[in-house]
C-alpha atoms as a PDB file:
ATOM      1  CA  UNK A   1     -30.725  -1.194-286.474  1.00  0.00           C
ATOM      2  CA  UNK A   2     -31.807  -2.419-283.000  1.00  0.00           C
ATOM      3  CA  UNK A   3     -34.815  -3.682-282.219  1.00  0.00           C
ATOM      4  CA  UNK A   4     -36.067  -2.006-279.319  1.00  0.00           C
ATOM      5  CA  UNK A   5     -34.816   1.254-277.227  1.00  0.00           C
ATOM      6  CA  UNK A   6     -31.438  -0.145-275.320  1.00  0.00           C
ATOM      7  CA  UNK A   7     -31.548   2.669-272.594  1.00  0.00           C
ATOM      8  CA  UNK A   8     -34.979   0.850-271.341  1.00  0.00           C
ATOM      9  CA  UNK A   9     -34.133  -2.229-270.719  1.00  0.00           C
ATOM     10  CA  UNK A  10     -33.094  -1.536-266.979  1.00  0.00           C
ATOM     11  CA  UNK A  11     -36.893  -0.305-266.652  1.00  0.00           C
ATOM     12  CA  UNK A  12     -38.601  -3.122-268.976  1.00  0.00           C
ATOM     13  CA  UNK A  13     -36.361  -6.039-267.571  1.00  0.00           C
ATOM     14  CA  UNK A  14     -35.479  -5.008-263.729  1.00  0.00           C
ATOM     15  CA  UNK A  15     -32.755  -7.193-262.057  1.00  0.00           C
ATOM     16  CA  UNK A  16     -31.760  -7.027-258.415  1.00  0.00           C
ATOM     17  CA  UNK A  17     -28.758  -5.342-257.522  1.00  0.00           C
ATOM     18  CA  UNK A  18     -27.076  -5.185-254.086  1.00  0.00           C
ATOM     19  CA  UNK A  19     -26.903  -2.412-252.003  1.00  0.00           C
ATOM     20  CA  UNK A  20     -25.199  -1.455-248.535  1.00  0.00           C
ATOM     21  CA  UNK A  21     -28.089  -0.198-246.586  1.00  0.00           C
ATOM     22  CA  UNK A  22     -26.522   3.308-244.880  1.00  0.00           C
ATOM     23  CA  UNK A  23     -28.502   2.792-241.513  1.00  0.00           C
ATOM     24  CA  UNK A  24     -27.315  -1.009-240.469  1.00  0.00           C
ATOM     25  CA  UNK A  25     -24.667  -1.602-243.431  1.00  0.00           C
ATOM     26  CA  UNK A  26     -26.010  -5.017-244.703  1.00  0.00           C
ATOM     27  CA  UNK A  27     -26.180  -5.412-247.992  1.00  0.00           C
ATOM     28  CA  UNK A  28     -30.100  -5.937-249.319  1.00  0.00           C
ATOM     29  CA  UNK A  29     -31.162  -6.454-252.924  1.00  0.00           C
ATOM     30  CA  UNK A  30     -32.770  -2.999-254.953  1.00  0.00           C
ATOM     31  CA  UNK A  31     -34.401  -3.464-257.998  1.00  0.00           C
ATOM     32  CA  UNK A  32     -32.827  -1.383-261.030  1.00  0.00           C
ATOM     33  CA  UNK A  33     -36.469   0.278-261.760  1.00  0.00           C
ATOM     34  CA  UNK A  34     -36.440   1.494-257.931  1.00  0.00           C
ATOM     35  CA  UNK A  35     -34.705   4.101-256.936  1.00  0.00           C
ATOM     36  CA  UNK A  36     -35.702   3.460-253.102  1.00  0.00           C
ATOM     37  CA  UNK A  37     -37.056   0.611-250.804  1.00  0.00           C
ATOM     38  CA  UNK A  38     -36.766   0.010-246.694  1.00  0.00           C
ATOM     39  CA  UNK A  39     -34.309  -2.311-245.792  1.00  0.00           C
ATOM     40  CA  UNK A  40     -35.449  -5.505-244.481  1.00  0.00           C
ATOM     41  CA  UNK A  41     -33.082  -5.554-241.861  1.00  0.00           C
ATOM     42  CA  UNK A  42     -33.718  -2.431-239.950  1.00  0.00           C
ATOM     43  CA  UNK A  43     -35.974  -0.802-242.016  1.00  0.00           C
ATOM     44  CA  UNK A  44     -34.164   2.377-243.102  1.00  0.00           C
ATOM     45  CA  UNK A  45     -34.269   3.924-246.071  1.00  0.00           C
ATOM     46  CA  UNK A  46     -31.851   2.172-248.906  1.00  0.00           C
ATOM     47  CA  UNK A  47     -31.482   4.698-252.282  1.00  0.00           C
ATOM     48  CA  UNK A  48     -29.875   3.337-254.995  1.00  0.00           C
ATOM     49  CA  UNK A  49     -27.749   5.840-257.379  1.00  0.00           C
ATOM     50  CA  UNK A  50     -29.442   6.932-260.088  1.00  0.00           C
ATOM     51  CA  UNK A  51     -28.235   5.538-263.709  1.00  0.00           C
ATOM     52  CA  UNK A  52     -28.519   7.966-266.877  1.00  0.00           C
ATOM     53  CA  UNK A  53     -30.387   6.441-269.204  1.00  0.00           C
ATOM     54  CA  UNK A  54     -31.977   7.496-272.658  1.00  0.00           C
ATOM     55  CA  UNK A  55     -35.012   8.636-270.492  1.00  0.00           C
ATOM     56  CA  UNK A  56     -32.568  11.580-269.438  1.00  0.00           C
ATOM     57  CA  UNK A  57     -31.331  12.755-273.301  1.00  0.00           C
ATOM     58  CA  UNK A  58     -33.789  11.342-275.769  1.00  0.00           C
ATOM     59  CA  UNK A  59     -35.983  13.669-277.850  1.00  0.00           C
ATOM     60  CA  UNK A  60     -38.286  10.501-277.685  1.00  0.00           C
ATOM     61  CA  UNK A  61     -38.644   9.950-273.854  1.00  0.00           C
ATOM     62  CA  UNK A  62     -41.958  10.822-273.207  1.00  0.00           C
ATOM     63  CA  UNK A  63     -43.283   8.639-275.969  1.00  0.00           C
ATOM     64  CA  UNK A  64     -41.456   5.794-274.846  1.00  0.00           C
ATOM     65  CA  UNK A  65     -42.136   6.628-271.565  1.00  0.00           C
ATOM     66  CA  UNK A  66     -45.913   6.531-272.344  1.00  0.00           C
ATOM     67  CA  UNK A  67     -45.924   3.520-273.956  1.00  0.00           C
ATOM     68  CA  UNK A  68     -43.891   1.860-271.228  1.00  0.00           C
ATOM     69  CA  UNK A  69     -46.683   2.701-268.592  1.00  0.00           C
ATOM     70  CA  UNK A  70     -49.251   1.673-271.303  1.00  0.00           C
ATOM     71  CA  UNK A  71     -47.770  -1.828-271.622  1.00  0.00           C
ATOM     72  CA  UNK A  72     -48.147  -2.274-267.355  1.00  0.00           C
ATOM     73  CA  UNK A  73     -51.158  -1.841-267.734  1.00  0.00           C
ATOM     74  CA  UNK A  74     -51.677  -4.582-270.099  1.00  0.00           C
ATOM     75  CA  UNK A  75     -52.151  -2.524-273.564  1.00  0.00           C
ATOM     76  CA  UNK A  76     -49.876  -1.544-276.171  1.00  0.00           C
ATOM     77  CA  UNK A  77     -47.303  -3.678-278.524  1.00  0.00           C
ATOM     78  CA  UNK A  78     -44.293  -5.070-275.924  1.00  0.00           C
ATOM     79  CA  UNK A  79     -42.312  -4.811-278.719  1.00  0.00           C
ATOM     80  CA  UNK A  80     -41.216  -0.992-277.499  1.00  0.00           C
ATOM     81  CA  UNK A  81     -39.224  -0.032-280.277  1.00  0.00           C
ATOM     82  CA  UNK A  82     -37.299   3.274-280.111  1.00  0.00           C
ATOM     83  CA  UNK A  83     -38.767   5.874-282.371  1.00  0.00           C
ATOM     84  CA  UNK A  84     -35.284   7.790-282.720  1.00  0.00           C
ATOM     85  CA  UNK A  85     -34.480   3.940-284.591  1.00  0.00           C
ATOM     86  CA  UNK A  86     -37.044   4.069-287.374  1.00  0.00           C
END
């Protein structure tokens, strides 16, 4: 048994990933919670491709989802374990 939900961990524990911006080519750095950001070299729009995740097939997402935004906002157990799990 895991834990916590693995298909949330992109959104719980964002890294930086590189991305060729489309308007200038250089590469800038996207977040993997953001889907979009301006490029700080020309400022054109840089869209990173979308990952499934369990947000996209889970019978549990909108809990999880819920709690997620609950635990920004400083409430809620960071513990985020996946319902489908228990």
């Amino acid at each position: 048994m895991l834990s916590h939900c693995p298909g949330s961990l992109w959104f719980k524990q964002p890294v930086p990933e590189p991305v060729k911006c489309p308007s200038c080519g250089k590469e800038v750095e996207i977040f993997t919670n953001e889907q979009t950001m301006k490029c700080y070299h020309c400022g054109g729009i840089v869209t990173r491709e979308k990952r499934p995740s369990c947000f996209d097939w889970c019978k549990y997402a909108d809990q999880c989802i819920a709690e997620l935004v609950a635990q920004r906002r400083g409430a809620g157990d960071s513990s985020a374990r996946c319902p489908e799990e228990e």
